[in-house]
C-alpha atoms as a PDB file:
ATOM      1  CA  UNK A   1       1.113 -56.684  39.813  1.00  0.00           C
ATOM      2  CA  UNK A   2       2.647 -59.592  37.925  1.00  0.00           C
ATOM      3  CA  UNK A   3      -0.895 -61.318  38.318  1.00  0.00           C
ATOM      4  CA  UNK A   4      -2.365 -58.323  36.256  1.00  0.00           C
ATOM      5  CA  UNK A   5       0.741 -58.273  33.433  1.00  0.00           C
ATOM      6  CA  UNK A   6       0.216 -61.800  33.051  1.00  0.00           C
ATOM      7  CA  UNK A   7      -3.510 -61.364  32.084  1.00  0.00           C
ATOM      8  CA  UNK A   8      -2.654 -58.898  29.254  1.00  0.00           C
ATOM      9  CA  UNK A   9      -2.941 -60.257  25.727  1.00  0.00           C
ATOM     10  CA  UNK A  10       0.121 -58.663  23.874  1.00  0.00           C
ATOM     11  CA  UNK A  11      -0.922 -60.226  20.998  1.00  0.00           C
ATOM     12  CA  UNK A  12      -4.659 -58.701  21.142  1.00  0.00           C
ATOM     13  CA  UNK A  13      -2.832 -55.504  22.094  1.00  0.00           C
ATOM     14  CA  UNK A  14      -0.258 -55.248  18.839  1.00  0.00           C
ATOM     15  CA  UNK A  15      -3.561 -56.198  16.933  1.00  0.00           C
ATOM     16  CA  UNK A  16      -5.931 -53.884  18.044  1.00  0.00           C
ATOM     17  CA  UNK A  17      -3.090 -51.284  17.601  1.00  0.00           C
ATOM     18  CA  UNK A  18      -2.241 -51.970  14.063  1.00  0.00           C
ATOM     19  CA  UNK A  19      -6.118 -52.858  13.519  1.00  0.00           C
ATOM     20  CA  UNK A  20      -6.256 -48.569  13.796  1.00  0.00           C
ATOM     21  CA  UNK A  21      -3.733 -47.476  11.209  1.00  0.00           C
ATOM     22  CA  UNK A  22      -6.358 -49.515   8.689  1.00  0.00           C
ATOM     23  CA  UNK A  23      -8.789 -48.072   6.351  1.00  0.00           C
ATOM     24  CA  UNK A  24      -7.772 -44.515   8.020  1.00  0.00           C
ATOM     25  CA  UNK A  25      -9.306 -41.253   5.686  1.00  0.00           C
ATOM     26  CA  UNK A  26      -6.452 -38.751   5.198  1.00  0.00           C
ATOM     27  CA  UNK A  27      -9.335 -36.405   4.143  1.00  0.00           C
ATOM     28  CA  UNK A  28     -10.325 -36.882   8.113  1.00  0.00           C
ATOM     29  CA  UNK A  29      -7.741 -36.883  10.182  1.00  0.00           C
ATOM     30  CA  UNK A  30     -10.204 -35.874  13.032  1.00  0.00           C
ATOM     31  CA  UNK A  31     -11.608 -39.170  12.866  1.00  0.00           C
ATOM     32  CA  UNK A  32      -9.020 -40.987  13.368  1.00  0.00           C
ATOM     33  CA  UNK A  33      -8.453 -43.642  16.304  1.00  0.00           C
ATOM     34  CA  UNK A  34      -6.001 -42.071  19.464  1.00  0.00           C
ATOM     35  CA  UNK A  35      -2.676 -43.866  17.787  1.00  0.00           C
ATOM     36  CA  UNK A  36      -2.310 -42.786  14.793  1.00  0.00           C
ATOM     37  CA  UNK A  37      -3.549 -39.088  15.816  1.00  0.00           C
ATOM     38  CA  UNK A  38      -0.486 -39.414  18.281  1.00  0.00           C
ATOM     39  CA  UNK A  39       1.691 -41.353  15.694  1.00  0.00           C
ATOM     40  CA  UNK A  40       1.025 -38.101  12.862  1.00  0.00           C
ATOM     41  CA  UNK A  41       1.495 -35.729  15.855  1.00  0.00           C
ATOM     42  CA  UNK A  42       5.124 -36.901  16.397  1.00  0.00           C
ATOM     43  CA  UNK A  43       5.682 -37.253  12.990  1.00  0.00           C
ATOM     44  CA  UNK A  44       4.634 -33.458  12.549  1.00  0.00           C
ATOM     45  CA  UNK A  45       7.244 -32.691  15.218  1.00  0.00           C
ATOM     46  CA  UNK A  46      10.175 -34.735  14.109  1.00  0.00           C
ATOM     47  CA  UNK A  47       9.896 -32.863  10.441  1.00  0.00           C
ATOM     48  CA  UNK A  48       9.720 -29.286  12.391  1.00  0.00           C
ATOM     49  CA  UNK A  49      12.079 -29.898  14.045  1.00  0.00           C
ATOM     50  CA  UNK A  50      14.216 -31.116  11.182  1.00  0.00           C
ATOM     51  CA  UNK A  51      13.291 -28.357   8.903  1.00  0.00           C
ATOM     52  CA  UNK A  52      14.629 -26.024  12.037  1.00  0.00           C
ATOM     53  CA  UNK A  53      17.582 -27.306  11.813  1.00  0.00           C
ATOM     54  CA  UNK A  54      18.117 -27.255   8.551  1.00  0.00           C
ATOM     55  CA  UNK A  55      17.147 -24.300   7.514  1.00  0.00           C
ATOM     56  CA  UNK A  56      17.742 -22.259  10.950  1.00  0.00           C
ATOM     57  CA  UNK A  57      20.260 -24.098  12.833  1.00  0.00           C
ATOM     58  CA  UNK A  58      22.126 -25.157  10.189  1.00  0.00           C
ATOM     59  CA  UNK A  59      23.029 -21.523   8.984  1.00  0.00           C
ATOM     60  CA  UNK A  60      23.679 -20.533  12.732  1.00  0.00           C
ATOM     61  CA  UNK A  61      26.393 -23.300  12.918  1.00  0.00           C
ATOM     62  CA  UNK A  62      27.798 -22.414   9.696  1.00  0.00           C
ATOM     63  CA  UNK A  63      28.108 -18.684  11.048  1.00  0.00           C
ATOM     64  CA  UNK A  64      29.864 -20.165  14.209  1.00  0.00           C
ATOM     65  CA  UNK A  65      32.173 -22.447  12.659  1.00  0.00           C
ATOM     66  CA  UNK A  66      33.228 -19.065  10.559  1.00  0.00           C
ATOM     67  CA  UNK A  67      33.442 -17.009  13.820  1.00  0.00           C
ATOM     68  CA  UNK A  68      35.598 -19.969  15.515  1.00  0.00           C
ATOM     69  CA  UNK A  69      37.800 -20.213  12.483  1.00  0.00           C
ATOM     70  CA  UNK A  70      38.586 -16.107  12.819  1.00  0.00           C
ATOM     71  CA  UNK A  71      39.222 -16.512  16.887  1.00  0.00           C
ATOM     72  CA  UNK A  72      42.801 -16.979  16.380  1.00  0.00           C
ATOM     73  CA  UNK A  73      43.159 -13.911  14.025  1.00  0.00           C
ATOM     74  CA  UNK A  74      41.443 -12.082  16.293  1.00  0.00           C
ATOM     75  CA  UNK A  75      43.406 -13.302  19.305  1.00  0.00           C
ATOM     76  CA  UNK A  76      46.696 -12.397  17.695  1.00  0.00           C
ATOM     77  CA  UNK A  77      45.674  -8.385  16.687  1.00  0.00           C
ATOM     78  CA  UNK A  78      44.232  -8.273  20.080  1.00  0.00           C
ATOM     79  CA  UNK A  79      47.894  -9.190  21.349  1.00  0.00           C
ATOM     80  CA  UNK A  80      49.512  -6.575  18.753  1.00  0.00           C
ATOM     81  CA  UNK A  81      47.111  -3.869  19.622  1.00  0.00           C
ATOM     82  CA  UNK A  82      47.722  -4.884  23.603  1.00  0.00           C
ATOM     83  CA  UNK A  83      51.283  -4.661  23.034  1.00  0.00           C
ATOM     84  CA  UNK A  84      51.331  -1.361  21.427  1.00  0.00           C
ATOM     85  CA  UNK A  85      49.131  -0.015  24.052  1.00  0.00           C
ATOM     86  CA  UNK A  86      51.603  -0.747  26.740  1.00  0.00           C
ATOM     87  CA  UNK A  87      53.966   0.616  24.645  1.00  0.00           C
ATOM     88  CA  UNK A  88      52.045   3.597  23.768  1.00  0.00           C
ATOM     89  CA  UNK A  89      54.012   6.297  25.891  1.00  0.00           C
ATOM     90  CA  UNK A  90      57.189   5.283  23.812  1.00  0.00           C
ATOM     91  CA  UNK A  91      55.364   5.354  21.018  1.00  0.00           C
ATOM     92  CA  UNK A  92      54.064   9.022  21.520  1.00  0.00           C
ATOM     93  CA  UNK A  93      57.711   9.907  22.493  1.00  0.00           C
ATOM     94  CA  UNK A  94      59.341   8.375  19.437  1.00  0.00           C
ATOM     95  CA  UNK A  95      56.592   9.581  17.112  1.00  0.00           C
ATOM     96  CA  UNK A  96      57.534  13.124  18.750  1.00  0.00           C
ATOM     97  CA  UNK A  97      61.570  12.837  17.845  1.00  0.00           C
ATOM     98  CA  UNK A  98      60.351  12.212  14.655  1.00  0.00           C
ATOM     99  CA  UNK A  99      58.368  15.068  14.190  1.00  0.00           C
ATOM    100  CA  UNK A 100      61.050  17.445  15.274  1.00  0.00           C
ATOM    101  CA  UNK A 101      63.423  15.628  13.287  1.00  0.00           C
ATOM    102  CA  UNK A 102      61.419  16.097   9.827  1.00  0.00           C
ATOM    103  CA  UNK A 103      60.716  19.569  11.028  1.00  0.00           C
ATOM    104  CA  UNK A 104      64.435  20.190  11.879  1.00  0.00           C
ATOM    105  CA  UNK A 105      65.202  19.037   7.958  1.00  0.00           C
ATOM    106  CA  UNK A 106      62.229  20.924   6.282  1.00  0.00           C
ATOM    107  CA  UNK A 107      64.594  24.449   8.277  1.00  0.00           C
ATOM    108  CA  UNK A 108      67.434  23.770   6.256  1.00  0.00           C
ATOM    109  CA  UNK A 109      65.348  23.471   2.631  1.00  0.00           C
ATOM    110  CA  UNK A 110      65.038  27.007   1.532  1.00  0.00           C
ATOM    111  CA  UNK A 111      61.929  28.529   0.624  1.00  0.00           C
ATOM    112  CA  UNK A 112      61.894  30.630  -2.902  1.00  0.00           C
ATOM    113  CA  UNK A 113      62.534  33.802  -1.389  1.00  0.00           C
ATOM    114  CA  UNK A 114      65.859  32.218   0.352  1.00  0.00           C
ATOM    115  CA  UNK A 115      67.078  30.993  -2.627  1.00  0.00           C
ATOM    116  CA  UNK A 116      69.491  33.743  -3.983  1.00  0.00           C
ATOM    117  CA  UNK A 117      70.858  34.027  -0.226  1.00  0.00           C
ATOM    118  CA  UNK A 118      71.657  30.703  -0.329  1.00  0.00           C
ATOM    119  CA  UNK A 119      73.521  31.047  -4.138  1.00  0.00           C
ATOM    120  CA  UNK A 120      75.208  34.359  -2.457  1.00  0.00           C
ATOM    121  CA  UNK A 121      76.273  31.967   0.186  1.00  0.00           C
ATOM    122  CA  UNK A 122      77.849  29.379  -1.815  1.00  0.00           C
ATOM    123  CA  UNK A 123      79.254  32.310  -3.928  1.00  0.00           C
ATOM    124  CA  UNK A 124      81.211  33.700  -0.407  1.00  0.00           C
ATOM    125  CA  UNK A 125      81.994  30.558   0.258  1.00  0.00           C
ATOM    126  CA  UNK A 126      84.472  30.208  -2.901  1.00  0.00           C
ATOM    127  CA  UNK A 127      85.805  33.803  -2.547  1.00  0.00           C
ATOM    128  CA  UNK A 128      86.634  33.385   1.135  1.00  0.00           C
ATOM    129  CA  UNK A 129      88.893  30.218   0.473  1.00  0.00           C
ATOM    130  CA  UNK A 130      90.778  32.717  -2.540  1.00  0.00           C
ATOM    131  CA  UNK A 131      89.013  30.267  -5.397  1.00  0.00           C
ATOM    132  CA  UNK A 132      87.791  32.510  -8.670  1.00  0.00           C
ATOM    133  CA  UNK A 133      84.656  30.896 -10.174  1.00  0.00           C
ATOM    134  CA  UNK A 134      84.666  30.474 -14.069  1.00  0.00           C
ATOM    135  CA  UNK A 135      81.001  29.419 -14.074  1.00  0.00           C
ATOM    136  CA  UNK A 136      77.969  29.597 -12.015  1.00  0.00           C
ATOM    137  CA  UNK A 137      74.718  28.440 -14.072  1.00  0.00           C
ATOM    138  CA  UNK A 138      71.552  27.504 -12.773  1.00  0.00           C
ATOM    139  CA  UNK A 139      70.006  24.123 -14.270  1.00  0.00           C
ATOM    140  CA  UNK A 140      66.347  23.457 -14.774  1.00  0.00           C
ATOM    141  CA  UNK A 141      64.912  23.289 -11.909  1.00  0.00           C
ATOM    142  CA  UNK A 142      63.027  19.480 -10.968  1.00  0.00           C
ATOM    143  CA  UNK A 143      59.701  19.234  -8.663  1.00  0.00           C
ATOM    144  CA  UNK A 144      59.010  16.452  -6.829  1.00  0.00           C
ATOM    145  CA  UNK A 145      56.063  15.284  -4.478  1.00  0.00           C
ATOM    146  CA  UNK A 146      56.859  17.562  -1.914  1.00  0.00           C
ATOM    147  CA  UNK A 147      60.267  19.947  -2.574  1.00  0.00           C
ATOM    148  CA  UNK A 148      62.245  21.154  -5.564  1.00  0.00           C
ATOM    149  CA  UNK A 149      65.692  20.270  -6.921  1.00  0.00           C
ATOM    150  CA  UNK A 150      67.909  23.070  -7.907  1.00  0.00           C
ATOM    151  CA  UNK A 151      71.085  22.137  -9.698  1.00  0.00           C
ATOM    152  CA  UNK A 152      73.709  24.450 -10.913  1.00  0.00           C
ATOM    153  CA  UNK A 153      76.767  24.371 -12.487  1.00  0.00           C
ATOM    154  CA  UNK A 154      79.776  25.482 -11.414  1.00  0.00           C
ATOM    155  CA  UNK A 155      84.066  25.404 -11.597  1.00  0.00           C
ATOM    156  CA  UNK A 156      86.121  27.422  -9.917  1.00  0.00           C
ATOM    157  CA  UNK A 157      89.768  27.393  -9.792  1.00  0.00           C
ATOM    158  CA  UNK A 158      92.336  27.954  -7.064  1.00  0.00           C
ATOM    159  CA  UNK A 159      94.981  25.843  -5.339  1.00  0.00           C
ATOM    160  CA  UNK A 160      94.481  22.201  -3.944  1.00  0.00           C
ATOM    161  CA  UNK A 161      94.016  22.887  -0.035  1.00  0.00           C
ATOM    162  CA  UNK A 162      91.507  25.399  -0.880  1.00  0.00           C
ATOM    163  CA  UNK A 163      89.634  24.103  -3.369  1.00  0.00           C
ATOM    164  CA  UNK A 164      88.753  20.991  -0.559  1.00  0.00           C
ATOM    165  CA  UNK A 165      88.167  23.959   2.165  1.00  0.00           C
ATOM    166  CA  UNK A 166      85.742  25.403  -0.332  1.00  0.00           C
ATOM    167  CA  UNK A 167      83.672  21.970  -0.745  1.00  0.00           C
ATOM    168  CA  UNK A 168      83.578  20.860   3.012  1.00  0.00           C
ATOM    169  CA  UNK A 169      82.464  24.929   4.003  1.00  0.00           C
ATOM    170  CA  UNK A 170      79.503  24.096   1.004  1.00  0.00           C
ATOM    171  CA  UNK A 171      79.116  20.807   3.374  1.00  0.00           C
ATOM    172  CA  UNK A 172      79.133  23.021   6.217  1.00  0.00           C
ATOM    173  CA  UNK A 173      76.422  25.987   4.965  1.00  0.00           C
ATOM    174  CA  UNK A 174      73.145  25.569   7.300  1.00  0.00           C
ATOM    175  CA  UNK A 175      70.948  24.833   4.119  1.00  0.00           C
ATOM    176  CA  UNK A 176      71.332  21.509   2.806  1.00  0.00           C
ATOM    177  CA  UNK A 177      73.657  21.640  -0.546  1.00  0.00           C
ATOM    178  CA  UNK A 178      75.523  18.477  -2.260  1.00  0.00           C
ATOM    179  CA  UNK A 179      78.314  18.421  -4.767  1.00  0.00           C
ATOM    180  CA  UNK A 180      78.183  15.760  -7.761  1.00  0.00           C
ATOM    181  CA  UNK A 181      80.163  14.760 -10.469  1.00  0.00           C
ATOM    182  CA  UNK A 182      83.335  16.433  -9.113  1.00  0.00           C
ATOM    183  CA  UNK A 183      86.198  16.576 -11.407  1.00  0.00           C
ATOM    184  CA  UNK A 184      89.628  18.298 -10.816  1.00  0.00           C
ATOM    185  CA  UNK A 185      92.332  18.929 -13.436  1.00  0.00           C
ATOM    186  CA  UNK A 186      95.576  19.713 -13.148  1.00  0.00           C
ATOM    187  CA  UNK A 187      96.912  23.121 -14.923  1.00  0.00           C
ATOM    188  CA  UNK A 188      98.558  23.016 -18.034  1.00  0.00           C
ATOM    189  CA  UNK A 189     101.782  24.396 -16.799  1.00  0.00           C
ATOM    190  CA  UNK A 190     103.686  24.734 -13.543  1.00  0.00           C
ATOM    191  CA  UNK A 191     102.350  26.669 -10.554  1.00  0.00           C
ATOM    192  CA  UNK A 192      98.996  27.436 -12.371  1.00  0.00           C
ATOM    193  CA  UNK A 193      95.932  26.498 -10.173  1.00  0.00           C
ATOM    194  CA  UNK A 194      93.633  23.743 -10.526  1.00  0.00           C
ATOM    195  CA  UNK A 195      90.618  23.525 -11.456  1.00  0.00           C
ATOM    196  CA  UNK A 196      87.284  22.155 -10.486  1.00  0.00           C
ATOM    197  CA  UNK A 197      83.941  21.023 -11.905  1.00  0.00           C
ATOM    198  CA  UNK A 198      81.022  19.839 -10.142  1.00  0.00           C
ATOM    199  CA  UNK A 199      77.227  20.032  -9.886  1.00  0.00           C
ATOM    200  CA  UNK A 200      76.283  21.228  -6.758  1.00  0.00           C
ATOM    201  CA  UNK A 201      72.381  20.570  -6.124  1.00  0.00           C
ATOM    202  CA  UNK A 202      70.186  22.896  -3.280  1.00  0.00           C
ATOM    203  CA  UNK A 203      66.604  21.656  -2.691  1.00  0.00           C
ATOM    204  CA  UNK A 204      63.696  23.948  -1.931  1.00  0.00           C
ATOM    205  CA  UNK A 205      60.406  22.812  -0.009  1.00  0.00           C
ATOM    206  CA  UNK A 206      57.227  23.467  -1.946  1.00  0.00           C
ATOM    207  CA  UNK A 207      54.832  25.927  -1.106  1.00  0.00           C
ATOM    208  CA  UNK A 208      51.240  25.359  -0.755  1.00  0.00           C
ATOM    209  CA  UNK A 209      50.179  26.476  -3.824  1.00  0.00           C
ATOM    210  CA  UNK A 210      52.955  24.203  -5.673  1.00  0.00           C
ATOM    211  CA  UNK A 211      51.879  21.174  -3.419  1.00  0.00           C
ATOM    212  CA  UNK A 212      47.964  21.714  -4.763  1.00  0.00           C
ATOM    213  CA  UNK A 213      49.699  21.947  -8.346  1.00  0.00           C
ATOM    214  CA  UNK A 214      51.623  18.892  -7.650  1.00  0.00           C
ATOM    215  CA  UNK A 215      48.932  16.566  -6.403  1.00  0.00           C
ATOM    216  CA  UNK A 216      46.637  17.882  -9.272  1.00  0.00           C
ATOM    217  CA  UNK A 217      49.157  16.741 -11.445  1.00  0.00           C
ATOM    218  CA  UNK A 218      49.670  13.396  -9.803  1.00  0.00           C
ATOM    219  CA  UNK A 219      45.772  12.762  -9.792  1.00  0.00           C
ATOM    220  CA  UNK A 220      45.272  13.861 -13.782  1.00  0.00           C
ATOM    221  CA  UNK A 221      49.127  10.954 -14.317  1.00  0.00           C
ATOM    222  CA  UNK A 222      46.582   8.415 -12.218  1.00  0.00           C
ATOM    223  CA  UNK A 223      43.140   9.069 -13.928  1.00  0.00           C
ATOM    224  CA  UNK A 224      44.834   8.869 -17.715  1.00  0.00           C
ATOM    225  CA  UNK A 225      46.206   5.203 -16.705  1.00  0.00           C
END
């Protein structure tokens, strides 16, 4: 075998090789000797193969570099959303207490109809504790999103001990009603009674009808801005 290598003429060999890339027709590649044919055939494959890449592979890689860049994103809301599924008995439980908490509140607003009951109430309230009222006056009444404010004004008169009775039984009534602004003045002579000022405040929940009205009216305030 070395014998036969050592008759081969390397030199004739690189000659004759480069002796076929001369004179070649690009008009007729068909013609051409075996080693250029071979020579353009890997050349052809080399530039597929780079065009693949760049135009295929190259967007592929940029789509997984973006996907590896959102893996640890992804890996944290997966945690969050594990989390709250193991917790998702409490969660039903709590979201429960809620609900019968909000529904417990929306008992003691007063509908319309419940309204002068709940005036009568307050009215009872005074007269039961011996207090005479000097004024009861409804204010304009303010709607929000989802109830109505009711304020009123009122003073009634009587002694000390009852006049405090009077505001923790208004405390006390099952509907919710606050007193604001209180002021108390002393009588202009001895053994007189007191008197009191405030503006006590009742709330109403809305009904359907004013809750359409009132989300109108919030849609027409967003459109004109």
């Amino acid at each position: 075998m070395a014998i036969a290598l050592s008759k081969i003429d390397v030199n004739a060999w690189f000659n004759d090789l480069s002796a076929q890339f001369q004179g070649l027709n690009p008009k007729e590649p068909g013609q051409w000797p075996l080693a250029p044919k071979l020579a353009s055939a890997l050349g052809v494959m080399v530039a597929v193969i780079a065009a693949g890449y760049f135009f295929v592979l190259a967007d592929e890689q940029a789509g997984l570099d973006a996907e590896r860049a959102r893996e640890p994103q992804l890996r944290q809301d997966f945690q969050g959303k594990l989390a709250q599924a193991v917790n998702l008995p409490e969660l039903r439980k709590q979201k429960s207490q809620v609900e019968e908490y909000v529904t417990q509140l929306e008992k003691q607003l007063p509908g319309k109809a419940e309204i002068d009951s709940l005036l009568s109430d307050i009215s009872g309230a005074g007269v039961g504790r011996g207090l005479q009222f000097e004024l009861f006056r409804p204010g304009q009444v303010l709607i929000k999103d989802y109830y109505a404010e009711l304020p009123f004004a009122l003073r009634v008169s009587g002694r000390y001990h009852d006049i405090g009775a009077f505001a923790a039984d208004v405390a006390n009534l099952s509907r919710i009603v606050t007193l604001h602004n209180l002021v108390v003045t002393s009588p202009p002579a001895p053994n007189s009674p007191l008197s009191m000022e405030a503006t006590a405040r009742t709330y109403r929940y809305l009904d359907a009808a004013e809750v359409a009205d009132q989300k109108k009216a919030s849609a027409k305030a967003g459109g004109k801005k």
